[in-house]
PDB file of N, CA and C in Angstrom:
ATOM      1  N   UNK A   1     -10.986   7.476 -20.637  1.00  0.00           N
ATOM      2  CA  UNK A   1      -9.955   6.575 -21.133  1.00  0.00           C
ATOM      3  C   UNK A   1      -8.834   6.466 -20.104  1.00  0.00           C
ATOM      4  N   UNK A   2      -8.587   5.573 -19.843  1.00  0.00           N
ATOM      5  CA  UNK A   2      -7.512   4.888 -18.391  1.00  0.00           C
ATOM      6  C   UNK A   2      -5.756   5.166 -19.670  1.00  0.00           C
ATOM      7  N   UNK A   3      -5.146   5.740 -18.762  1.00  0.00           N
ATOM      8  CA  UNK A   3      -3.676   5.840 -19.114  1.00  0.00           C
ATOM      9  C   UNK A   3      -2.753   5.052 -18.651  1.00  0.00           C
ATOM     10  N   UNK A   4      -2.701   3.720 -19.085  1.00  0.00           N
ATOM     11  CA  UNK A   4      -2.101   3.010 -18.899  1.00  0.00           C
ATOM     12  C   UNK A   4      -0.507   3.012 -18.059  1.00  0.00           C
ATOM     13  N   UNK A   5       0.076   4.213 -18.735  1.00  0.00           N
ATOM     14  CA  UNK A   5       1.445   4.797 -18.246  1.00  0.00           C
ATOM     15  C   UNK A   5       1.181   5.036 -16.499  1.00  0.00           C
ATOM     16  N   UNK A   6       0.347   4.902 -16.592  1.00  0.00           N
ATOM     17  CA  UNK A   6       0.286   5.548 -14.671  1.00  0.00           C
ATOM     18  C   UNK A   6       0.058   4.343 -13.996  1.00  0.00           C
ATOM     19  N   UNK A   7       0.270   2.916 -14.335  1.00  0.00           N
ATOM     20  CA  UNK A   7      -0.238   2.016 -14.032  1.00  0.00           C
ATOM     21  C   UNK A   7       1.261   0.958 -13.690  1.00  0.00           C
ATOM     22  N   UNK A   8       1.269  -0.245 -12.964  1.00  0.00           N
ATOM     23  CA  UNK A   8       2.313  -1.117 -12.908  1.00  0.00           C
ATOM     24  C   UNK A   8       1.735  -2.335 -13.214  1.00  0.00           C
ATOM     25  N   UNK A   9       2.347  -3.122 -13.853  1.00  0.00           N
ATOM     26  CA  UNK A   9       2.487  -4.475 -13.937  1.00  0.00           C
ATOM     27  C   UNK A   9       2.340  -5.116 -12.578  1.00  0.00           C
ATOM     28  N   UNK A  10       1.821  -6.346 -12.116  1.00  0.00           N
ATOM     29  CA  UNK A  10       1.837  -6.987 -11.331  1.00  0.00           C
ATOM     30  C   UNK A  10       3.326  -7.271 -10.969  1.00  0.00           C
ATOM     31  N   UNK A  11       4.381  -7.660 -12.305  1.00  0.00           N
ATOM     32  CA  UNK A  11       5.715  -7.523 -11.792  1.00  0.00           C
ATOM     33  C   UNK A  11       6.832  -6.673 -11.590  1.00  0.00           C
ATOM     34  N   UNK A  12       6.507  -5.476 -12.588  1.00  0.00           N
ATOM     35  CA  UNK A  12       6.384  -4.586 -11.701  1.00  0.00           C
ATOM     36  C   UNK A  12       6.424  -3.467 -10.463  1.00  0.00           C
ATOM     37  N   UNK A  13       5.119  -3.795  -9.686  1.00  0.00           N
ATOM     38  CA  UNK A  13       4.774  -3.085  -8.898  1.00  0.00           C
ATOM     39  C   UNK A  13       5.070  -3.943  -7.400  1.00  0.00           C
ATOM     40  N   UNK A  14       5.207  -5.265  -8.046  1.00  0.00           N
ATOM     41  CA  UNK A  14       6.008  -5.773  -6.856  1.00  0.00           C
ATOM     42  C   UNK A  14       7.628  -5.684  -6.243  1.00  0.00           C
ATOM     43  N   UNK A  15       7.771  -5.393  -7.652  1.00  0.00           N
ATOM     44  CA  UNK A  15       9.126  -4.742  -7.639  1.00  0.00           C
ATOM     45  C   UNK A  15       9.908  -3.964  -6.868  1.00  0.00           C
ATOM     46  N   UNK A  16       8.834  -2.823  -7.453  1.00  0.00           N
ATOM     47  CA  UNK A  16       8.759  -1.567  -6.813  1.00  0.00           C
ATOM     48  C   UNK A  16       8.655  -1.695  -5.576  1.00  0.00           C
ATOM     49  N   UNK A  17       7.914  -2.369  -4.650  1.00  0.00           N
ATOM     50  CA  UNK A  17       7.599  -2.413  -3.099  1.00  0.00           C
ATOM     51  C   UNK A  17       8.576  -3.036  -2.351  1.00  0.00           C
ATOM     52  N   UNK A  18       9.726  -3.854  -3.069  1.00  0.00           N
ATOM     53  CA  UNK A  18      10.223  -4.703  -2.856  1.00  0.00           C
ATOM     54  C   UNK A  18      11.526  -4.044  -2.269  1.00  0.00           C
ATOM     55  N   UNK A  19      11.822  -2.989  -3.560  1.00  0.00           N
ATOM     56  CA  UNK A  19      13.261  -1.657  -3.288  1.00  0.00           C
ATOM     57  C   UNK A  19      12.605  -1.084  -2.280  1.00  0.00           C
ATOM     58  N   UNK A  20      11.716  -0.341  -2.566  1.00  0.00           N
ATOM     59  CA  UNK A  20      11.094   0.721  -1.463  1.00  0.00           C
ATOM     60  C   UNK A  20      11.145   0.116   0.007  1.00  0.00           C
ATOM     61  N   UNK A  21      10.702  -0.958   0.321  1.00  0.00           N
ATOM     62  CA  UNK A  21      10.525  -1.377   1.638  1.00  0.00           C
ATOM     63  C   UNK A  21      11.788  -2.587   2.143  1.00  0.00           C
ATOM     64  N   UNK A  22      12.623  -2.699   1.075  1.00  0.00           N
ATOM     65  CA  UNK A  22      13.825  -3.563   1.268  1.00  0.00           C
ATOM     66  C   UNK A  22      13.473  -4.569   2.180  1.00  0.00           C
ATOM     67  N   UNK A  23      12.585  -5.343   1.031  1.00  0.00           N
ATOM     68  CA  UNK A  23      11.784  -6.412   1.695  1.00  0.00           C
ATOM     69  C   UNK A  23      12.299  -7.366   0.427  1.00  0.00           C
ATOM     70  N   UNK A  24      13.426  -8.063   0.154  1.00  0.00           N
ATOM     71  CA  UNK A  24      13.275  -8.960  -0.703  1.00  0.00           C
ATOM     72  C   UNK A  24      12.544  -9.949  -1.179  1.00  0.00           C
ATOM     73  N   UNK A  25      12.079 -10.290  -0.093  1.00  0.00           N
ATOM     74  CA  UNK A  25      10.991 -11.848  -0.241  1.00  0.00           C
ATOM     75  C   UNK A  25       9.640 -11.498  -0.397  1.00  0.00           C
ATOM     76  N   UNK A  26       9.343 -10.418  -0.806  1.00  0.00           N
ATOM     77  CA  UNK A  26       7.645 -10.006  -0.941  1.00  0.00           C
ATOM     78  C   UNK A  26       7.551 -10.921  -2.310  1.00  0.00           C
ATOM     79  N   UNK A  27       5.941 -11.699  -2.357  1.00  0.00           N
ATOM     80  CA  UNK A  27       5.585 -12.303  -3.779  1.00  0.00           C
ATOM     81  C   UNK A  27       4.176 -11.841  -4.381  1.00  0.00           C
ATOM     82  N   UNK A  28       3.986 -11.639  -5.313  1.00  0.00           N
ATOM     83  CA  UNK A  28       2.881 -10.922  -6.307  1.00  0.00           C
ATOM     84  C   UNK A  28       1.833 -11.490  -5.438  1.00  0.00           C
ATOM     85  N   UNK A  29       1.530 -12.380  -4.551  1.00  0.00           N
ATOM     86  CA  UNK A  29       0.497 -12.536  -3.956  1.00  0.00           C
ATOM     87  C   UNK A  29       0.122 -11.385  -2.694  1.00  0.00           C
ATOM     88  N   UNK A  30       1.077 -10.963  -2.778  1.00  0.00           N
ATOM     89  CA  UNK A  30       1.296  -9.661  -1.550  1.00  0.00           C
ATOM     90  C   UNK A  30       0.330  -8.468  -2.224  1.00  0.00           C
ATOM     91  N   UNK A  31       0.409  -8.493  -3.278  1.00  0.00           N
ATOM     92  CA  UNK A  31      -0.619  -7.513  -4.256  1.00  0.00           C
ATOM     93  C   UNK A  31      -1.924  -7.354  -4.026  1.00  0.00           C
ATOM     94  N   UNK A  32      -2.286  -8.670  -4.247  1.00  0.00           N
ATOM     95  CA  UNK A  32      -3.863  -9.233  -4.198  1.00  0.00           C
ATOM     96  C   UNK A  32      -4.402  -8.647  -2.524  1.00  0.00           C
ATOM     97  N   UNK A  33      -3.556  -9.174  -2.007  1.00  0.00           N
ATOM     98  CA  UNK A  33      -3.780  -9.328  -0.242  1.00  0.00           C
ATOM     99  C   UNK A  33      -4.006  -7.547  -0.048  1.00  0.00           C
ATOM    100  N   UNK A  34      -3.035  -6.472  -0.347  1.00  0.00           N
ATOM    101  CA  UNK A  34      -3.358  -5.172  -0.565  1.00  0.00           C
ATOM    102  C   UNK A  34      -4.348  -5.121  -1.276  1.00  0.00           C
ATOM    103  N   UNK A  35      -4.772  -5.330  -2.539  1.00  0.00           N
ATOM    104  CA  UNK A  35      -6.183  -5.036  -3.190  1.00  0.00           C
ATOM    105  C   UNK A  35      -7.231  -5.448  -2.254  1.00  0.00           C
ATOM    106  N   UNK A  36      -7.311  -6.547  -1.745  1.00  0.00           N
ATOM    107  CA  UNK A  36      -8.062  -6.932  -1.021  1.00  0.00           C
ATOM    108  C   UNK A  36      -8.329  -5.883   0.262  1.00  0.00           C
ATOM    109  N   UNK A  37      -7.667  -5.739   1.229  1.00  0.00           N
ATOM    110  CA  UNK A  37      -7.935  -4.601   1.991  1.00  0.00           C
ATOM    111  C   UNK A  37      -8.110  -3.083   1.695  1.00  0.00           C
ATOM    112  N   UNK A  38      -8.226  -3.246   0.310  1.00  0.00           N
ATOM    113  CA  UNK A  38      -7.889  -1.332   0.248  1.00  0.00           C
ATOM    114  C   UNK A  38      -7.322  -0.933  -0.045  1.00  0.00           C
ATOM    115  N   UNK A  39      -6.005  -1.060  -0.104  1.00  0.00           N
ATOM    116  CA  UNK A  39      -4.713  -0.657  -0.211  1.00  0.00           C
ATOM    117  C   UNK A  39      -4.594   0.001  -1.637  1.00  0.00           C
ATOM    118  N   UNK A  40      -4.523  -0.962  -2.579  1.00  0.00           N
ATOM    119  CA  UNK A  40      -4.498  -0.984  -3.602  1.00  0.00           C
ATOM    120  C   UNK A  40      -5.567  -1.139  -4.331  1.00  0.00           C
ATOM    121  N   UNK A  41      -6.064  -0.143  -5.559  1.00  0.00           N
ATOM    122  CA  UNK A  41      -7.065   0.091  -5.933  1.00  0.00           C
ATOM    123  C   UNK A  41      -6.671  -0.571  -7.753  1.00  0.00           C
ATOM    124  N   UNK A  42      -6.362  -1.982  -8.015  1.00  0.00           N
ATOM    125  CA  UNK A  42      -5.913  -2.331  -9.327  1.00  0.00           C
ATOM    126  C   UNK A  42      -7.510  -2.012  -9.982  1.00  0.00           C
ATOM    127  N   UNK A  43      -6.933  -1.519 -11.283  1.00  0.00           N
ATOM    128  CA  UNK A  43      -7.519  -1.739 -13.099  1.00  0.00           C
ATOM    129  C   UNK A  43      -7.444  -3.133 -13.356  1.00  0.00           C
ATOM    130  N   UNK A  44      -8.432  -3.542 -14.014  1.00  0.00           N
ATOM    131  CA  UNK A  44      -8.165  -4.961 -14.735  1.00  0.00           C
ATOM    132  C   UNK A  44      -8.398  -4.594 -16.453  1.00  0.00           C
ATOM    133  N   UNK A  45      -7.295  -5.197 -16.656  1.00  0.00           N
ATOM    134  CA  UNK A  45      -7.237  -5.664 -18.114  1.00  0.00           C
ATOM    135  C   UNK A  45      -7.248  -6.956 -18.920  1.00  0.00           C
ATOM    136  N   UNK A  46      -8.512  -7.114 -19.319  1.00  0.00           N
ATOM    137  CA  UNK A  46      -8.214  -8.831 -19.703  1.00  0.00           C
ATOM    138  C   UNK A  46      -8.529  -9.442 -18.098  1.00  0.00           C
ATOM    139  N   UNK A  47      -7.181 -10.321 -17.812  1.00  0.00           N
ATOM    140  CA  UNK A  47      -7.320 -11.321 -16.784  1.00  0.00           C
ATOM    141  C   UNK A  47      -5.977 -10.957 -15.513  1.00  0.00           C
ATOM    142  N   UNK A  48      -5.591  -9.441 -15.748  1.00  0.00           N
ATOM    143  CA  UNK A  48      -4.589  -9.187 -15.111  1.00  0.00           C
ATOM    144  C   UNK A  48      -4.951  -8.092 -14.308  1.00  0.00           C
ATOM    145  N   UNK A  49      -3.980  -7.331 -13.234  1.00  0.00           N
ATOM    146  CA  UNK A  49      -4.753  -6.441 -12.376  1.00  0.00           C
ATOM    147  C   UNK A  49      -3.123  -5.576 -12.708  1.00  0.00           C
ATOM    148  N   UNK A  50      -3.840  -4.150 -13.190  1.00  0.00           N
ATOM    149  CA  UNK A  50      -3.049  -3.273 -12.934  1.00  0.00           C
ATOM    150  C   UNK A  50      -2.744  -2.525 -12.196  1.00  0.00           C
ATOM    151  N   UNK A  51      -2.006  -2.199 -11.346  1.00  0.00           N
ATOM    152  CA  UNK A  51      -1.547  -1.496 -10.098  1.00  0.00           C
ATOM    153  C   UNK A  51      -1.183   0.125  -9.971  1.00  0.00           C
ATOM    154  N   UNK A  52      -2.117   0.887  -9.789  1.00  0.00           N
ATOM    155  CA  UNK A  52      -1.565   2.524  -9.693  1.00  0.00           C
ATOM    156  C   UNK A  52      -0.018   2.907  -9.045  1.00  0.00           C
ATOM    157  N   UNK A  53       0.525   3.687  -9.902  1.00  0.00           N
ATOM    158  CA  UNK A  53       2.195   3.988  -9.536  1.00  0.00           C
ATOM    159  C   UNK A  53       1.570   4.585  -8.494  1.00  0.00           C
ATOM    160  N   UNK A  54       0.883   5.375  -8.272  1.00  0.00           N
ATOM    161  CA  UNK A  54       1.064   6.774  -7.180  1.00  0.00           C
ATOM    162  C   UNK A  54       0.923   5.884  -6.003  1.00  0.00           C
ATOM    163  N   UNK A  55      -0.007   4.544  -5.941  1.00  0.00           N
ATOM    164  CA  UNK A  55      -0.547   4.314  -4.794  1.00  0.00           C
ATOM    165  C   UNK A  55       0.459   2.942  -4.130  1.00  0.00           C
ATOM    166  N   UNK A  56       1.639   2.260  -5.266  1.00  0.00           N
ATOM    167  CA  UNK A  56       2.348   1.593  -4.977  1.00  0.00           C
ATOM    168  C   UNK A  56       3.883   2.169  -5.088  1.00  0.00           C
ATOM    169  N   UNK A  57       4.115   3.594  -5.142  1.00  0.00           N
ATOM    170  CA  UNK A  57       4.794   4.090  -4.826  1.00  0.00           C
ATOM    171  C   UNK A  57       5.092   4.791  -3.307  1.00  0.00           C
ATOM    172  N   UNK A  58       3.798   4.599  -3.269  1.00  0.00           N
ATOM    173  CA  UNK A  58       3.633   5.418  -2.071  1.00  0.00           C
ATOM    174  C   UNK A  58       3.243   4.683  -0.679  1.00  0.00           C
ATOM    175  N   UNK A  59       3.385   3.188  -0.700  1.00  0.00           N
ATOM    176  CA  UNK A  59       3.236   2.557  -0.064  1.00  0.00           C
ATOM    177  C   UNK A  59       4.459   1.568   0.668  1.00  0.00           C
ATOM    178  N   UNK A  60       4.858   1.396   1.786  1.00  0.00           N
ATOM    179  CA  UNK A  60       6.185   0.713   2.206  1.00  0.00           C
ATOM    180  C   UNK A  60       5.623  -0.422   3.390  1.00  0.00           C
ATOM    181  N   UNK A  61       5.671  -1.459   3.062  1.00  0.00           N
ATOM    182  CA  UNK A  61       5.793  -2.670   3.801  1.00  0.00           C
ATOM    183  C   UNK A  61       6.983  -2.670   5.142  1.00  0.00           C
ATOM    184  N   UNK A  62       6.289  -2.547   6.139  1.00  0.00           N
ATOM    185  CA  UNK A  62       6.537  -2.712   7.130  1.00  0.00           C
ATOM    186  C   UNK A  62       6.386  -4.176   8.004  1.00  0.00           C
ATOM    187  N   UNK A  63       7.145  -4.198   9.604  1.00  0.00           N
ATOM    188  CA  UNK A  63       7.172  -5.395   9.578  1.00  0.00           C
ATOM    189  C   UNK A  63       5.397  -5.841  10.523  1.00  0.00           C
ATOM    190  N   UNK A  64       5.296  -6.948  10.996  1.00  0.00           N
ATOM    191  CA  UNK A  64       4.362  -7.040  10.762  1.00  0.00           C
ATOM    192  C   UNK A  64       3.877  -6.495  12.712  1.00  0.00           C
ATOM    193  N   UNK A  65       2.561  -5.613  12.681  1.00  0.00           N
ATOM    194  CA  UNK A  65       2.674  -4.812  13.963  1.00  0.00           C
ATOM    195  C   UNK A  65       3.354  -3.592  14.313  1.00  0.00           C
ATOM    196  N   UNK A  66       4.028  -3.294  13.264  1.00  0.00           N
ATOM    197  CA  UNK A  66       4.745  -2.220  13.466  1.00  0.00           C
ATOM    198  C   UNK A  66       3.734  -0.887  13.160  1.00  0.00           C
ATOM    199  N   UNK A  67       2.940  -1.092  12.129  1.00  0.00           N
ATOM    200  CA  UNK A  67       2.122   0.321  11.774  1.00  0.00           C
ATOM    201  C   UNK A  67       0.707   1.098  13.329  1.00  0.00           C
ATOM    202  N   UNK A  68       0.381  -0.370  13.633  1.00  0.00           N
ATOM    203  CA  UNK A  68      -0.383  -0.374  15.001  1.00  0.00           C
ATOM    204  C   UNK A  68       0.320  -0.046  15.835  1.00  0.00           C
ATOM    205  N   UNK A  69       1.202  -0.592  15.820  1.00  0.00           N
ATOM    206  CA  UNK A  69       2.249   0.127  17.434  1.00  0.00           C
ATOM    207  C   UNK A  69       2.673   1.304  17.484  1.00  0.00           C
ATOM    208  N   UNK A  70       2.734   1.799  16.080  1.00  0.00           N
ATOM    209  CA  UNK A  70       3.120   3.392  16.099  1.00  0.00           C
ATOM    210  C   UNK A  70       1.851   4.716  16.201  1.00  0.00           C
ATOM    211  N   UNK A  71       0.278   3.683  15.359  1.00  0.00           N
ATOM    212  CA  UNK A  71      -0.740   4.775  15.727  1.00  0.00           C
ATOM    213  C   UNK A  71      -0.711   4.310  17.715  1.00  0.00           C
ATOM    214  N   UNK A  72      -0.833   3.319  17.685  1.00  0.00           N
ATOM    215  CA  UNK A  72      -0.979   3.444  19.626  1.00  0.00           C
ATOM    216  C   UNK A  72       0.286   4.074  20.222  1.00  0.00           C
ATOM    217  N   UNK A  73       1.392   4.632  20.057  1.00  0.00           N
ATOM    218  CA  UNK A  73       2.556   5.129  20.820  1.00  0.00           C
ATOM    219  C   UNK A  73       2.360   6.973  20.010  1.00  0.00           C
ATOM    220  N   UNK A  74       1.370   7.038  19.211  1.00  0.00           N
ATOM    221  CA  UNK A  74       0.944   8.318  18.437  1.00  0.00           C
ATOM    222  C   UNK A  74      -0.193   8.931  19.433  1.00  0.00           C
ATOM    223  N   UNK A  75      -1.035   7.558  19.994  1.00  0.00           N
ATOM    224  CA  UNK A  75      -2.640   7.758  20.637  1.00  0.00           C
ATOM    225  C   UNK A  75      -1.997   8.450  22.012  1.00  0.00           C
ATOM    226  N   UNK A  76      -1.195   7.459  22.556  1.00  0.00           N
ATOM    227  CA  UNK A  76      -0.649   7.434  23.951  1.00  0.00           C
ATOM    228  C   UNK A  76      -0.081   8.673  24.545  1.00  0.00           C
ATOM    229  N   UNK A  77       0.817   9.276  23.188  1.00  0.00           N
ATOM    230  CA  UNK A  77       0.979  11.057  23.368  1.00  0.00           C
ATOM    231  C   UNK A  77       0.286  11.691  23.357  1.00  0.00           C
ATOM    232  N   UNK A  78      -0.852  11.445  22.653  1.00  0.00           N
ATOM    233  CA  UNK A  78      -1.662  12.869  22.125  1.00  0.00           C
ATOM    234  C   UNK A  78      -2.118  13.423  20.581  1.00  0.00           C
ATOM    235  N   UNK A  79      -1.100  12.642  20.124  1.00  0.00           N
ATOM    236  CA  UNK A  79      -0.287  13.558  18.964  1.00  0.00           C
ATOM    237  C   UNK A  79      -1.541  12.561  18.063  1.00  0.00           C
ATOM    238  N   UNK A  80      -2.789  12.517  17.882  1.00  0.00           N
ATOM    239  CA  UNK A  80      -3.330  11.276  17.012  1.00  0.00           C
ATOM    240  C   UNK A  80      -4.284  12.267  15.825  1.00  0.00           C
ATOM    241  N   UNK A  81      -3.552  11.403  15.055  1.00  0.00           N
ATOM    242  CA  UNK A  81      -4.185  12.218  13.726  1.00  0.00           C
ATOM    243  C   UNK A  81      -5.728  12.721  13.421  1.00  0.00           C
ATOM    244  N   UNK A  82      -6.590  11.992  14.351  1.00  0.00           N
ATOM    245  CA  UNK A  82      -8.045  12.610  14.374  1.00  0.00           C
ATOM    246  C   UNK A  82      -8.335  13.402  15.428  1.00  0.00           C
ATOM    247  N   UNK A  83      -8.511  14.369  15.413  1.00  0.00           N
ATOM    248  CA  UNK A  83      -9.378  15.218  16.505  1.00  0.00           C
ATOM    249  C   UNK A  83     -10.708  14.952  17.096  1.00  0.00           C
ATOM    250  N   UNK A  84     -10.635  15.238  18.367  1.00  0.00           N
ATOM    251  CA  UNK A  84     -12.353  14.899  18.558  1.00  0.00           C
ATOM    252  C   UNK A  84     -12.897  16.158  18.564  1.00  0.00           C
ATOM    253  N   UNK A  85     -14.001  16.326  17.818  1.00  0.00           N
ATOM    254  CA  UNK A  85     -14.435  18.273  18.293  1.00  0.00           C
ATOM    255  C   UNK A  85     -15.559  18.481  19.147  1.00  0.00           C
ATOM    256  N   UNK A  86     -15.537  19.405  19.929  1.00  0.00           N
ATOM    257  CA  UNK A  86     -15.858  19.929  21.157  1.00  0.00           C
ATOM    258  C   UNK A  86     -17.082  20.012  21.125  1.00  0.00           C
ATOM    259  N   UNK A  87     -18.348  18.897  21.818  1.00  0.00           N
ATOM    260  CA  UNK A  87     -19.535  19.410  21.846  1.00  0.00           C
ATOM    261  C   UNK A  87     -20.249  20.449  21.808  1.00  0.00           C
TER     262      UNK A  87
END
């Protein structure tokens, strides 16, 4: 049984992304576009898509190129979150 309480509204959870990433102009179509890649893993109810708090809480809109430029300036040090292990 799905607990609804752990879940956001489409309006919501756009909301929410909206404070978090002090992105005023984000629109509920920004949702879909995350579901679509992955991001966001919505419940459907009926004809609506419910949005996990943990996973739209935990998510901050950045600008656009910025998340790539930081794993490549991450790669470029060293410092890159996957290891390769030693034949």
């Amino acid at each position: 049984m799905v607990n609804w309480n752990d879940y956001y509204s489409p309006e919501e959870a756009i909301e929410v992304l909206k404070k978090n990433s002090n992105r005023p102009g984000l629109k509920k179509d920004y949702l879909r576009t995350l579901a679509r890649y992955g991001v966001l893993t919505p419940a459907k109810i009926g004809n609506v898509n419910m949005y996990p708090k943990r996973e739209v809480d935990a998510y901050i809109v950045e600008g656009r190129g910025e998340k790539i430029a930081r794993l490549n300036r991450q790669k470029a040090s060293g410092r890159s979150k996957t290891r390769k292990r030693a034949a």
